[in-house]
N, C-alpha and C. Protein backbone atom coordinates (compact mmCIF):
# COMPACT_ATOMS: atom_id res chain seq x y z
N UNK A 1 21.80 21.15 13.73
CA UNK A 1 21.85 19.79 13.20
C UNK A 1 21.53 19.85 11.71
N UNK A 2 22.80 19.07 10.85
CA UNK A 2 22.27 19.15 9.61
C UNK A 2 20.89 17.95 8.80
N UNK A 3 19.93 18.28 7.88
CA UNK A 3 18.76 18.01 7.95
C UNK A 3 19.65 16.49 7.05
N UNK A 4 20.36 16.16 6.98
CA UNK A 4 20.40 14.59 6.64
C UNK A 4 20.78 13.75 7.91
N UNK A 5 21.60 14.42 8.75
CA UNK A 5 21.22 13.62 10.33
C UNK A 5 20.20 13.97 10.71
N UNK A 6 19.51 14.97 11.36
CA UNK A 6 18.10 14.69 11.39
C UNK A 6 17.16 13.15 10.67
N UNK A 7 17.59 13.08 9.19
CA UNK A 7 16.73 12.30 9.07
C UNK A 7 17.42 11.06 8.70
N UNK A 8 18.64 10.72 9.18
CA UNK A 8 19.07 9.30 9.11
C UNK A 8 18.69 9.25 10.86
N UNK A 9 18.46 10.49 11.72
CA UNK A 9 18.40 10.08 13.50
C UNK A 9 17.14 9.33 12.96
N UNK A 10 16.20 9.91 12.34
CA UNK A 10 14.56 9.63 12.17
C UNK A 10 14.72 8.50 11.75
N UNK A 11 15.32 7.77 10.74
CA UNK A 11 15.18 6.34 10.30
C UNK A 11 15.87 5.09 11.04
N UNK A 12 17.30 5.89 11.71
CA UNK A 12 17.57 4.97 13.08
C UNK A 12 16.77 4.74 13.70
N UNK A 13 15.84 6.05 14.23
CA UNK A 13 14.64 5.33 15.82
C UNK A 13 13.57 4.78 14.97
N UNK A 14 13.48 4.69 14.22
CA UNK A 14 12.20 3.65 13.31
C UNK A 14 12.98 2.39 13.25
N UNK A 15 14.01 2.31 12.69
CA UNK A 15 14.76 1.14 12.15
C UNK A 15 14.55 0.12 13.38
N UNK A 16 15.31 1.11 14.51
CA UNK A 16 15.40 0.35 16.09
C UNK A 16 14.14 -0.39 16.92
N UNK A 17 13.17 0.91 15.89
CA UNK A 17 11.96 0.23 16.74
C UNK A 17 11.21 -0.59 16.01
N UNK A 18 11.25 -0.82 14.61
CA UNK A 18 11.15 -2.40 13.93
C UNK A 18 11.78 -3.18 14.73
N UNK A 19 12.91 -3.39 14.14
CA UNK A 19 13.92 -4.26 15.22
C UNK A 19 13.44 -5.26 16.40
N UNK A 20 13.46 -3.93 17.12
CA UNK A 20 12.78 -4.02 18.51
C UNK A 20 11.73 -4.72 18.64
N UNK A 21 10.46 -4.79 18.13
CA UNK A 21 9.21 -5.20 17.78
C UNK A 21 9.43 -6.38 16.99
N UNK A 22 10.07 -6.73 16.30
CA UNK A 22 10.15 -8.28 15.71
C UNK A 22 10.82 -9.20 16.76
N UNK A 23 11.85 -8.61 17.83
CA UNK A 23 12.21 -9.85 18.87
C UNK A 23 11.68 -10.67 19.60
N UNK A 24 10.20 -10.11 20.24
CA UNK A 24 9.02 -10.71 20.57
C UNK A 24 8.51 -11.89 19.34
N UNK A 25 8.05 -11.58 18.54
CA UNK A 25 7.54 -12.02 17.83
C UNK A 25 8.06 -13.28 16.85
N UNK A 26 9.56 -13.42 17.27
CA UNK A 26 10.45 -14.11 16.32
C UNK A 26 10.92 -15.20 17.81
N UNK A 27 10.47 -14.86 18.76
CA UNK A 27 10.84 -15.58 20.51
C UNK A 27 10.15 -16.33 20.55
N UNK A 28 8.66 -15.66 20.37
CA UNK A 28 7.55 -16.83 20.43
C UNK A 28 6.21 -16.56 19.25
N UNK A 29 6.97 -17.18 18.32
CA UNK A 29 5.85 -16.90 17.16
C UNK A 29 4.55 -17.62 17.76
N UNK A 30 4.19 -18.86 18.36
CA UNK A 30 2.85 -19.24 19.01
C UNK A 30 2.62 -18.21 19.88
N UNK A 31 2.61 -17.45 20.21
CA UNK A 31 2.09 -16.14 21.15
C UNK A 31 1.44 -15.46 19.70
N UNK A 32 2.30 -15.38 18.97
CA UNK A 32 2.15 -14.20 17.81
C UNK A 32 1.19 -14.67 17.35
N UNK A 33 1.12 -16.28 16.79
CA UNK A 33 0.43 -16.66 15.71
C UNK A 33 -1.66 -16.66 16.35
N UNK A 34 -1.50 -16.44 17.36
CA UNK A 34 -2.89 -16.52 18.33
C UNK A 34 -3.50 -14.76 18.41
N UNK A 35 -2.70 -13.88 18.27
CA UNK A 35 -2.60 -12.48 18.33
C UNK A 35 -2.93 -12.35 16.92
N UNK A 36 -2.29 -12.61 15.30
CA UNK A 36 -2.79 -12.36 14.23
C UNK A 36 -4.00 -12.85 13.79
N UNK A 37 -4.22 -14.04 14.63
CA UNK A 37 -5.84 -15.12 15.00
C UNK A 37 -7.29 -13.85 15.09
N UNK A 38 -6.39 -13.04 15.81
CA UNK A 38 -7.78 -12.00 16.49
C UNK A 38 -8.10 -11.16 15.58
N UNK A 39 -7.44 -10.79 14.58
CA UNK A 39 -7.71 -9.69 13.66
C UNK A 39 -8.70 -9.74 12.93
N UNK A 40 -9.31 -8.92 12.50
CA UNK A 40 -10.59 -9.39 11.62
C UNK A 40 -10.35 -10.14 10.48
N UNK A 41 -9.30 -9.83 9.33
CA UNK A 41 -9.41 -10.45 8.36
C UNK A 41 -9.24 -12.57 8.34
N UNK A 42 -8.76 -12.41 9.99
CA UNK A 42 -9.17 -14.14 9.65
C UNK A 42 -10.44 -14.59 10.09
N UNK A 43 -11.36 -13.25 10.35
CA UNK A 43 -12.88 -14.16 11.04
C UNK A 43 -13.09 -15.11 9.88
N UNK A 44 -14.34 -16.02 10.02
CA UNK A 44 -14.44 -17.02 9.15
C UNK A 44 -15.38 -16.48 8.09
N UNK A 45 -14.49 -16.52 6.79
CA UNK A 45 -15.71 -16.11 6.25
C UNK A 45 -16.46 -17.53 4.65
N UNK A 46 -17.79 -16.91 4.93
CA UNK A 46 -17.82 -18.08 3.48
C UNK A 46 -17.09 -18.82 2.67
N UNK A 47 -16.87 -19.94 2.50
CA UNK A 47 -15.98 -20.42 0.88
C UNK A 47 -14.60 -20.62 1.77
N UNK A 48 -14.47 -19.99 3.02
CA UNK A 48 -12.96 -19.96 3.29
C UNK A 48 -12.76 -21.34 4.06
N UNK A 49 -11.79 -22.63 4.00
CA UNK A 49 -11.73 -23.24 5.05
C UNK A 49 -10.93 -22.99 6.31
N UNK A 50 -11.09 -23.77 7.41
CA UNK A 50 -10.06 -23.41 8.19
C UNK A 50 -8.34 -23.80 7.88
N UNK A 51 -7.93 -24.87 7.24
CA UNK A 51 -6.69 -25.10 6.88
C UNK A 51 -6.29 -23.87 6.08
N UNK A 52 -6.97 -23.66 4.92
CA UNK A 52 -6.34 -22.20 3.99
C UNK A 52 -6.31 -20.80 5.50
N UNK A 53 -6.91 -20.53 6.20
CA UNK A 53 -6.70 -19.73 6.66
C UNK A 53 -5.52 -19.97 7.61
N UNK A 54 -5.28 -21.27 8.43
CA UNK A 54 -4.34 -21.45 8.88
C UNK A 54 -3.15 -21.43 8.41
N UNK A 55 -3.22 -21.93 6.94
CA UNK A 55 -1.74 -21.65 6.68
C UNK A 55 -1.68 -20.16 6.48
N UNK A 56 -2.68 -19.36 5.83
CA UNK A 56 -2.36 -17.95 5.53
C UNK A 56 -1.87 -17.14 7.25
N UNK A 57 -2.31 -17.66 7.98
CA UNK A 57 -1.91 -17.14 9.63
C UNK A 57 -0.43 -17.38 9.45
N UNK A 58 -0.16 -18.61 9.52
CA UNK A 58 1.10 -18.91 9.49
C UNK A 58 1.94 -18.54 9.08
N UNK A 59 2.26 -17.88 7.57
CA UNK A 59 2.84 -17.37 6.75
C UNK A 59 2.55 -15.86 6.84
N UNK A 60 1.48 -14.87 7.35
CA UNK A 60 1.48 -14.07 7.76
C UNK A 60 2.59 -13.88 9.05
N UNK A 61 2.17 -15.07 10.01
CA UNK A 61 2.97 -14.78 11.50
C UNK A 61 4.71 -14.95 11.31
N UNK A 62 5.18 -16.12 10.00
CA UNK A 62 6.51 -16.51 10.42
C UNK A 62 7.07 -14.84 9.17
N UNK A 63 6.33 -14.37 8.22
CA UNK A 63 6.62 -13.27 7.39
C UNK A 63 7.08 -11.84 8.06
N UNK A 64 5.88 -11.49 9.09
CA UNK A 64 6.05 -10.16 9.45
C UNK A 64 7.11 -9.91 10.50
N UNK A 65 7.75 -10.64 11.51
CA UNK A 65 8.58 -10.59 12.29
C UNK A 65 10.13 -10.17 11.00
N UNK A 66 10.14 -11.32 10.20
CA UNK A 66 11.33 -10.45 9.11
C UNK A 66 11.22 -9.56 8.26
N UNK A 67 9.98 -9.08 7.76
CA UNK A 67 9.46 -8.04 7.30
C UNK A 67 10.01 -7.10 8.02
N UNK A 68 10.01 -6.74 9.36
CA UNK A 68 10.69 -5.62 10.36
C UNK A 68 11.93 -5.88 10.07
N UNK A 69 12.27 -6.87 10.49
CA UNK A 69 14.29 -7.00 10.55
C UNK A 69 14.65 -6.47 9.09
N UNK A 70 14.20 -6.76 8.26
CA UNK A 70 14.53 -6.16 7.07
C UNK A 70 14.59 -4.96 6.74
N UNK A 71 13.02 -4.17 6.91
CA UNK A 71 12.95 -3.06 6.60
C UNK A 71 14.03 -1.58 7.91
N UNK A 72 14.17 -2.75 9.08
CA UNK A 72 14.71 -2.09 10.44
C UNK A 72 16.06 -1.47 9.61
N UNK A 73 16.74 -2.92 9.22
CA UNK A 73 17.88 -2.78 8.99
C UNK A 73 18.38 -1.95 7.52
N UNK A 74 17.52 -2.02 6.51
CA UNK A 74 17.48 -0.66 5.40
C UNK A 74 17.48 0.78 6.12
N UNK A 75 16.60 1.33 6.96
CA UNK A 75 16.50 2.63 7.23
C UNK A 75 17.70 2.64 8.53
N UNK A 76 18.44 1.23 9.07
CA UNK A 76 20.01 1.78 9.60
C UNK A 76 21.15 1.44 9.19
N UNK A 77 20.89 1.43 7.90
CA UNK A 77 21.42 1.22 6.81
C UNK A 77 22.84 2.69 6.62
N UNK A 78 21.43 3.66 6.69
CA UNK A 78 22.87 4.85 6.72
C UNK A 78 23.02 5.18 5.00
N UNK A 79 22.85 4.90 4.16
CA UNK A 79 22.99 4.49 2.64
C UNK A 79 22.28 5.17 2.18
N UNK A 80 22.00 6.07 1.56
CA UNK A 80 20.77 7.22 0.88
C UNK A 80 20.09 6.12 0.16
N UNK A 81 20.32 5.39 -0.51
CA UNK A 81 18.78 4.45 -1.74
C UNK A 81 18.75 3.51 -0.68
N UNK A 82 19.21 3.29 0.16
CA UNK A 82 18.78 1.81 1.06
C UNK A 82 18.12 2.25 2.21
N UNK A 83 18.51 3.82 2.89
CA UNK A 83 17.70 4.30 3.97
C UNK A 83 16.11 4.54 2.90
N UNK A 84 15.93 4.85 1.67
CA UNK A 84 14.79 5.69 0.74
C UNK A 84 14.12 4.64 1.02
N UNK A 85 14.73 3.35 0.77
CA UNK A 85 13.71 2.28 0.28
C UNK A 85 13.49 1.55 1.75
N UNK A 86 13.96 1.74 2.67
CA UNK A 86 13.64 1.23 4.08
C UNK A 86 12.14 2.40 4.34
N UNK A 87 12.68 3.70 4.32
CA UNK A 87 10.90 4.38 4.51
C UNK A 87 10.02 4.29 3.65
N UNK A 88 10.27 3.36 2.45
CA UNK A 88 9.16 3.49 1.43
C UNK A 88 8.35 2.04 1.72
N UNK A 89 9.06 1.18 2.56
CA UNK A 89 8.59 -0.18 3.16
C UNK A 89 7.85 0.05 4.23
N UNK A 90 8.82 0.88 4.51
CA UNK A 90 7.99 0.97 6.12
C UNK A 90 6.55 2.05 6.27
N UNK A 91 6.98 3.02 5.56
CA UNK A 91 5.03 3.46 4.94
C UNK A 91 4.21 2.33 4.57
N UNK A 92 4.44 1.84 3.70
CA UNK A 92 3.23 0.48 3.34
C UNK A 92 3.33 -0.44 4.35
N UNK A 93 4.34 -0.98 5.69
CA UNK A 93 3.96 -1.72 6.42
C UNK A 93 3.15 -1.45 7.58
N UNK A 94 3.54 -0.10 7.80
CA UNK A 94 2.95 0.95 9.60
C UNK A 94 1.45 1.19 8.57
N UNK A 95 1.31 1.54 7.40
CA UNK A 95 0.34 2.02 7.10
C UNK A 95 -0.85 0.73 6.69
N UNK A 96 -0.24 -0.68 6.70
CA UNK A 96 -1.13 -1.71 6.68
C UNK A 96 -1.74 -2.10 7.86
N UNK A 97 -0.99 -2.17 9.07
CA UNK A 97 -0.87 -2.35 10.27
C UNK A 97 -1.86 -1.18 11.30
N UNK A 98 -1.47 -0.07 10.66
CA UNK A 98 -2.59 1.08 10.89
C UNK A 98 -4.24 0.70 10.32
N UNK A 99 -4.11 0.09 9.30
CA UNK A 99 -5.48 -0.14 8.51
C UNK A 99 -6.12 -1.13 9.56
N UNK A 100 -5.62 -2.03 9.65
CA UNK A 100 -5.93 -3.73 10.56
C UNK A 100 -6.35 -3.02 12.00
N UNK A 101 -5.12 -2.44 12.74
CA UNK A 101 -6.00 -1.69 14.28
C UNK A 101 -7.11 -0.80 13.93
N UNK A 102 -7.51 -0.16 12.45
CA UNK A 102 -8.89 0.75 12.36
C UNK A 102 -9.55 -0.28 12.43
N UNK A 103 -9.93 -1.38 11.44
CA UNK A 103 -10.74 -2.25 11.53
C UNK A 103 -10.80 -2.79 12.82
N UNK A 104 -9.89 -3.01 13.40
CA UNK A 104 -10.48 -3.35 15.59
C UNK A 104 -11.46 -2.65 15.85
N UNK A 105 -10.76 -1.47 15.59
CA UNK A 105 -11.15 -0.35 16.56
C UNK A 105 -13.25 0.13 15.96
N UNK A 106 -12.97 -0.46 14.43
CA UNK A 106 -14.43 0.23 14.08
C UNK A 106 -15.57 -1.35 14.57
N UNK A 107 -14.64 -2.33 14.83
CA UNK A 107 -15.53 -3.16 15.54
C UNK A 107 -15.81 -3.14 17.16
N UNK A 108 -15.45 -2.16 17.74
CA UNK A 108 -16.02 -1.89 19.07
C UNK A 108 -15.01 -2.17 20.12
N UNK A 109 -13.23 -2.59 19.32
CA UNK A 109 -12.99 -3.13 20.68
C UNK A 109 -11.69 -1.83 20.85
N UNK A 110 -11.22 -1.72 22.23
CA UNK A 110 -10.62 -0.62 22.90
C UNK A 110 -9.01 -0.67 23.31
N UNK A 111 -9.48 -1.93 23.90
CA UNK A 111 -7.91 -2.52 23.91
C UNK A 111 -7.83 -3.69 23.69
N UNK A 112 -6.14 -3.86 22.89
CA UNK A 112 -5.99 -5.36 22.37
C UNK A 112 -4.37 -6.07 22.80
N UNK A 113 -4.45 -6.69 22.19
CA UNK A 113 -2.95 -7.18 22.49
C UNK A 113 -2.51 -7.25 20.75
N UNK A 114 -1.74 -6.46 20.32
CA UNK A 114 -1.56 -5.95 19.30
C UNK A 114 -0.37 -6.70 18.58
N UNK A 115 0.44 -7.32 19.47
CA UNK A 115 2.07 -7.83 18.64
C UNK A 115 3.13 -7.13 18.22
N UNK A 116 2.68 -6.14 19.35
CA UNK A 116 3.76 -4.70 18.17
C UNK A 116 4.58 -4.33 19.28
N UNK A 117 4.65 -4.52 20.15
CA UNK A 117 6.28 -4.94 21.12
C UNK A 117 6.72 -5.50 21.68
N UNK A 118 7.47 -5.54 22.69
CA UNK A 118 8.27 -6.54 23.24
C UNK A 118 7.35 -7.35 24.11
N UNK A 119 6.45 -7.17 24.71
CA UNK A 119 5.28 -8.16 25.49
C UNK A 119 4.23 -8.55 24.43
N UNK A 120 4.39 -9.50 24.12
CA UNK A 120 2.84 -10.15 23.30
C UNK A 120 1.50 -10.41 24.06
N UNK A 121 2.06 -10.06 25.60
CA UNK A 121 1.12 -10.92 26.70
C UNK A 121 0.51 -9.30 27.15
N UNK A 122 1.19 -8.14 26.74
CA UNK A 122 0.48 -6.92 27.21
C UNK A 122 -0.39 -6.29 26.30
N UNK A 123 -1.61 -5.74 26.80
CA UNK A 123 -2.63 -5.27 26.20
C UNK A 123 -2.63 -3.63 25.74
N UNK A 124 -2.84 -2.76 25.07
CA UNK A 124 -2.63 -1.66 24.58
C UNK A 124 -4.22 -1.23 24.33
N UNK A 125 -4.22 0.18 24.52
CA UNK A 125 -5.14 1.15 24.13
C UNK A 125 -5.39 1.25 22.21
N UNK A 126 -6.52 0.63 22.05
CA UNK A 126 -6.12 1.04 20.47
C UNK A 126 -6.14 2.73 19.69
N UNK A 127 -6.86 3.43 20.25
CA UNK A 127 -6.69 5.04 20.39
C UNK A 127 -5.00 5.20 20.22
N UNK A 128 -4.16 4.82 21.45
CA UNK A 128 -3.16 4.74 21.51
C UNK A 128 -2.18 4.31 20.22
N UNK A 129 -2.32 2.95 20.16
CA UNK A 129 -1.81 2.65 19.01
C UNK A 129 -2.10 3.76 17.40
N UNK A 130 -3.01 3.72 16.99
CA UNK A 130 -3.79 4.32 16.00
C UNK A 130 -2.90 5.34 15.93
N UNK A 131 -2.52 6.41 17.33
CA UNK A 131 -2.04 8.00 17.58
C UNK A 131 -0.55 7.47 17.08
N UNK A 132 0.07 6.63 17.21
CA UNK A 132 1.33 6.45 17.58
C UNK A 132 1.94 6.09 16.12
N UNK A 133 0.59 4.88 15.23
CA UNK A 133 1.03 4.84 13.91
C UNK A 133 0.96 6.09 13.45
N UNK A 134 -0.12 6.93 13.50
CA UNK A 134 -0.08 7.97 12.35
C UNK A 134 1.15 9.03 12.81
N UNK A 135 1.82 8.59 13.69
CA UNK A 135 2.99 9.69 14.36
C UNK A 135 4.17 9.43 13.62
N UNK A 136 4.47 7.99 13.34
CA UNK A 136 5.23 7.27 12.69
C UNK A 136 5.00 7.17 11.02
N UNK A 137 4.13 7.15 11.27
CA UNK A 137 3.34 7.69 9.32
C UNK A 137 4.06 8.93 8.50
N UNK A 138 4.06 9.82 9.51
CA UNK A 138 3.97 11.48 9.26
C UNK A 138 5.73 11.28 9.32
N UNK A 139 6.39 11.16 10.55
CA UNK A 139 7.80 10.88 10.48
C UNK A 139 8.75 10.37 9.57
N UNK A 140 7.99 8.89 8.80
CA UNK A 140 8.17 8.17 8.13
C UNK A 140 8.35 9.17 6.54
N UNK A 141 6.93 9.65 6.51
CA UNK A 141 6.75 10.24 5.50
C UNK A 141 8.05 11.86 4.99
N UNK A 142 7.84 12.42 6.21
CA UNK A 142 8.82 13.61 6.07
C UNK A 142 10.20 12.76 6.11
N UNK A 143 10.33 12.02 6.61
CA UNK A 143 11.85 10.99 6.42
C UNK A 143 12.11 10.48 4.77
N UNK A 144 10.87 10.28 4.07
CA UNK A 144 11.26 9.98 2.96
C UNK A 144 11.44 11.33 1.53
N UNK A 145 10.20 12.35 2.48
CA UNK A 145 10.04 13.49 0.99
C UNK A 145 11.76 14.28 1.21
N UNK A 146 12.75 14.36 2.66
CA UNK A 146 14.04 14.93 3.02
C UNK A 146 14.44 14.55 2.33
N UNK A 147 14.72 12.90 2.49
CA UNK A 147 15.50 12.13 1.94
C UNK A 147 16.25 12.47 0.41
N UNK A 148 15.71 13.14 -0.37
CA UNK A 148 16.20 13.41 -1.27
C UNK A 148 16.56 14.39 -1.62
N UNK A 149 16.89 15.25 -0.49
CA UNK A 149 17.90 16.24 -0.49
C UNK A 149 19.12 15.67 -0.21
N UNK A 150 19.48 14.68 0.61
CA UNK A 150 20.78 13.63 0.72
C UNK A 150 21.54 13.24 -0.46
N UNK A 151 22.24 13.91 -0.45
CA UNK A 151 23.49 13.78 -1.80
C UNK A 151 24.26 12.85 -1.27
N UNK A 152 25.25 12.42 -0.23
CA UNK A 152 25.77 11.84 -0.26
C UNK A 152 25.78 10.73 1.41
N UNK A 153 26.39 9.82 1.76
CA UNK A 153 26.67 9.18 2.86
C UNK A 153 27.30 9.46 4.19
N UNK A 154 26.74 9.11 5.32
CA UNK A 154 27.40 10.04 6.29
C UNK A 154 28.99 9.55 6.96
N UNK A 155 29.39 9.76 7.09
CA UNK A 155 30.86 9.08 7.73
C UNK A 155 30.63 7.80 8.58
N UNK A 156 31.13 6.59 8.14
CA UNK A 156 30.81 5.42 9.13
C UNK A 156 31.03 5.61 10.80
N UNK A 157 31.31 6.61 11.33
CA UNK A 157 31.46 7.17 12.76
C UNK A 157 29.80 7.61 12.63
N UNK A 158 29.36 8.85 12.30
CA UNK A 158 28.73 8.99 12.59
C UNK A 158 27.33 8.30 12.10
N UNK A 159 27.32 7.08 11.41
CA UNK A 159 26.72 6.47 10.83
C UNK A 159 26.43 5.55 12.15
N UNK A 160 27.41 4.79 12.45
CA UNK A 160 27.46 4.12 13.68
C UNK A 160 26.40 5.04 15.05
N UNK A 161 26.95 5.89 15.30
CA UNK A 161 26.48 6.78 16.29
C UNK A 161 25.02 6.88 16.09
N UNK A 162 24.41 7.12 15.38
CA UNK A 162 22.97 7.17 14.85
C UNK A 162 22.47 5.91 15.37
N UNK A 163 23.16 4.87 14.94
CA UNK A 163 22.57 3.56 15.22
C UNK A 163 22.19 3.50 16.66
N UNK A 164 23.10 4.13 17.26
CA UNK A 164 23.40 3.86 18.52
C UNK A 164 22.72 4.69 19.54
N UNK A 165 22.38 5.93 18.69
CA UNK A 165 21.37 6.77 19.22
C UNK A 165 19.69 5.94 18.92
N UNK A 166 19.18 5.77 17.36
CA UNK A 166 18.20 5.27 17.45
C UNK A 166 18.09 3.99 18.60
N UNK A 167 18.48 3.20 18.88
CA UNK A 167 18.39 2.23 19.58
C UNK A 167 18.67 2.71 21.32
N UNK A 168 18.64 3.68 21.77
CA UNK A 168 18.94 4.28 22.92
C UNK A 168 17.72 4.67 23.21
N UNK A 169 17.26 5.30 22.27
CA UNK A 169 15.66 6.05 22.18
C UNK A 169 14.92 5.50 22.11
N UNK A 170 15.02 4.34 21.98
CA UNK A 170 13.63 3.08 21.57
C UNK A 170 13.68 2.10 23.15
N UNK A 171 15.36 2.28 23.68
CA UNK A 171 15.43 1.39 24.98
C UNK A 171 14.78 2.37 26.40
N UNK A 172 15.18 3.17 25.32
CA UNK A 172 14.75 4.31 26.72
C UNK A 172 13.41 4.36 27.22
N UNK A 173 12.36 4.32 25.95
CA UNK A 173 11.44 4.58 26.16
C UNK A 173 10.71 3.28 26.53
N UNK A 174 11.07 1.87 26.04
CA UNK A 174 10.84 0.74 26.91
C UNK A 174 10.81 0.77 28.26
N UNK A 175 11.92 1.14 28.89
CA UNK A 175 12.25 1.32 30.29
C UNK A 175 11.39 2.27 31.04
N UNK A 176 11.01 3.32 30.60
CA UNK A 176 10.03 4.26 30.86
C UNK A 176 8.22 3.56 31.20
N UNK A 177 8.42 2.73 29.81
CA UNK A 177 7.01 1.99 29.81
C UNK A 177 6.85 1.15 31.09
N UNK A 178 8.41 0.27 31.30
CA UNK A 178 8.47 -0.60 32.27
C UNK A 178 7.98 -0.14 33.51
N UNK A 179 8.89 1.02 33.71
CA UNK A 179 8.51 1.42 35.16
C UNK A 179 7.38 2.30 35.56
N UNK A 180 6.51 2.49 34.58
CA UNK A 180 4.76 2.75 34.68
C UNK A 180 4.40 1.91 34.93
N UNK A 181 4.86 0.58 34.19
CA UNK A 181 4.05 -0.20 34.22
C UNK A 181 4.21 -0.84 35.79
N UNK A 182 5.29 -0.74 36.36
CA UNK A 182 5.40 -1.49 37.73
C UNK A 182 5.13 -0.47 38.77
N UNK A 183 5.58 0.79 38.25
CA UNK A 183 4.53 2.04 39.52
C UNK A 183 3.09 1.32 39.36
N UNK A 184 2.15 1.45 38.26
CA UNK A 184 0.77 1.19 38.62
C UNK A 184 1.01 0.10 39.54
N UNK A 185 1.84 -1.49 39.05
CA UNK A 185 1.21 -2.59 39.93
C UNK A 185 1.20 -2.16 41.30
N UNK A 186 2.01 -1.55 41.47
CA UNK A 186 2.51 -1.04 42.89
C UNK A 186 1.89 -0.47 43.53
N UNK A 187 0.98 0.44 43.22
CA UNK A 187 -0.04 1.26 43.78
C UNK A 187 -1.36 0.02 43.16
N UNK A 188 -1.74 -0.31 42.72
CA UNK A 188 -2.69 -1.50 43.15
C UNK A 188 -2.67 -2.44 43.97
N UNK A 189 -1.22 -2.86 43.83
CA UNK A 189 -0.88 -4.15 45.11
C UNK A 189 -1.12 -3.21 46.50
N UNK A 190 -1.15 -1.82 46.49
CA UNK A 190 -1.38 -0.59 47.80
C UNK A 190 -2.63 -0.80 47.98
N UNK A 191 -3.16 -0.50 47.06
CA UNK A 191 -4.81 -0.28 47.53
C UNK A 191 -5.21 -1.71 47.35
N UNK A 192 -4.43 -3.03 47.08
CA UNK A 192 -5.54 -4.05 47.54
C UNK A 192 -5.44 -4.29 48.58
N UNK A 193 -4.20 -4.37 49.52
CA UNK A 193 -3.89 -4.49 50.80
C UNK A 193 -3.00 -5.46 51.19
C-alpha cells in the first residue's frame, strides 16, 4: 500500500468517525446540551451568571456537532491542503475534548456519558475514552507529519473508495459495539431470571 493511501485510509476513518459522532448530537441537541451541562468548565463559578453560561452551553452545543461535519468532511476531502488542514483541526479538536474527559476523570468520576457517539443516552468508561483519544491523537498526528510527502491527488475512484472504506470501518465497529452491547443485556436478562 502506497503511504498516501495509507494516509488518506487514516483521514477517511477519522473523517467518518467525526461524521458519525455529530449525527447524534445534531438529532437531539437537548440530549447534548444537558451532557456539555456536566463538564466541569460550566460548574458555577464566581462572577459567572447562569444566563452567560447558558448561552455559552448553547453555542458550545449548537457549534461542536458542525465543528465535526466540517472538519469530517476536510480529511474526506481526498485534496492534499484540505485533507492537511482537516488533521490540523482535528488535533486541536480530539485534543480539546481529550483535555475536558482529563478534567472528569481528575475529578473522581469513571464513567460518563460523553456525547461522542451515536447514543447520547450510553455511558462510557473514561479510561476508555482518554485510550481511544490519545489513539486518534497519535493517528491524527502521523496523518498530518505523512501528509506532506503527498505531492499530488488520488484518482476520484479511488478517492471515492476510501470514503467508502473509512465509513465501513467506523459502521463496522458500531455494529460490533451493538452486539456487545445486546450479548451483555442478554446474559443479564439470564441471570436475572
Amino acid at each position: 500500500m502506497e503511504q498516501s493511501t495509507l494516509i488518506l485510509a487514516i483521514a477517511s476513518i477519522i473523517g467518518a468517525l467525526l461524521i458519525t459522532s455529530a449525527w447524534g448530537k445534531i438529532r437531539d441537541p437537548r440530549a447534548f446540551l444537558k451532557i456539555v451541562g456536566e463538564y466541569p468548565l460550566f460548574a458555577r463559578h464566581p462572577g459567572t451568571t447562569s444566563v452567560m453560561t447558558h448561552v455559552i452551553k448553547r453555542g458550545i452545543t449548537t457549534a461542536i456537532p458542525w465543528v465535526e461535519v466540517t472538519l469530517g468532511l476536510l480529511l474526506l476531502s481526498s485534496w492534499t491542503g484540505l485533507t492537511r488542514l482537516g488533521f490540523r483541526g482535528a488535533l486541536v479538536f480530539v485534543g480539546l475534548a481529550t483535555i475536558a474527559l482529563a478534567q472528569r476523570a481528575a475529578g473522581g468520576e469513571r464513567r460518563i456519558r460523553c456525547g461522542c457517539g451515536g447514543d447520547l443516552d450510553e455511558t462510557h468508561s473514561l479510561a476508555f475514552l482518554l485510550l481511544r483519544n490519545c489513539l486518534l491523537l497519535a493517528a491524527m498526528t502521523a496523518g498530518l507529519v505523512f501528509s506532506h510527502a503527498m505531492t499530488s491527488h488520488p484518482p476520484v475512484d479511488q478517492a471515492v473508495s476510501l470514503c467508502a472504506v473509512g465509513f465501513g470501518v467506523v459502521l463496522t465497529l458500531k455494529l460490533l459495539r451493538a452486539a456487545w452491547a445486546a450479548r451483555r443485556a442478554a446474559n443479564e436478562w439470564r441471570v436475572a431470571g
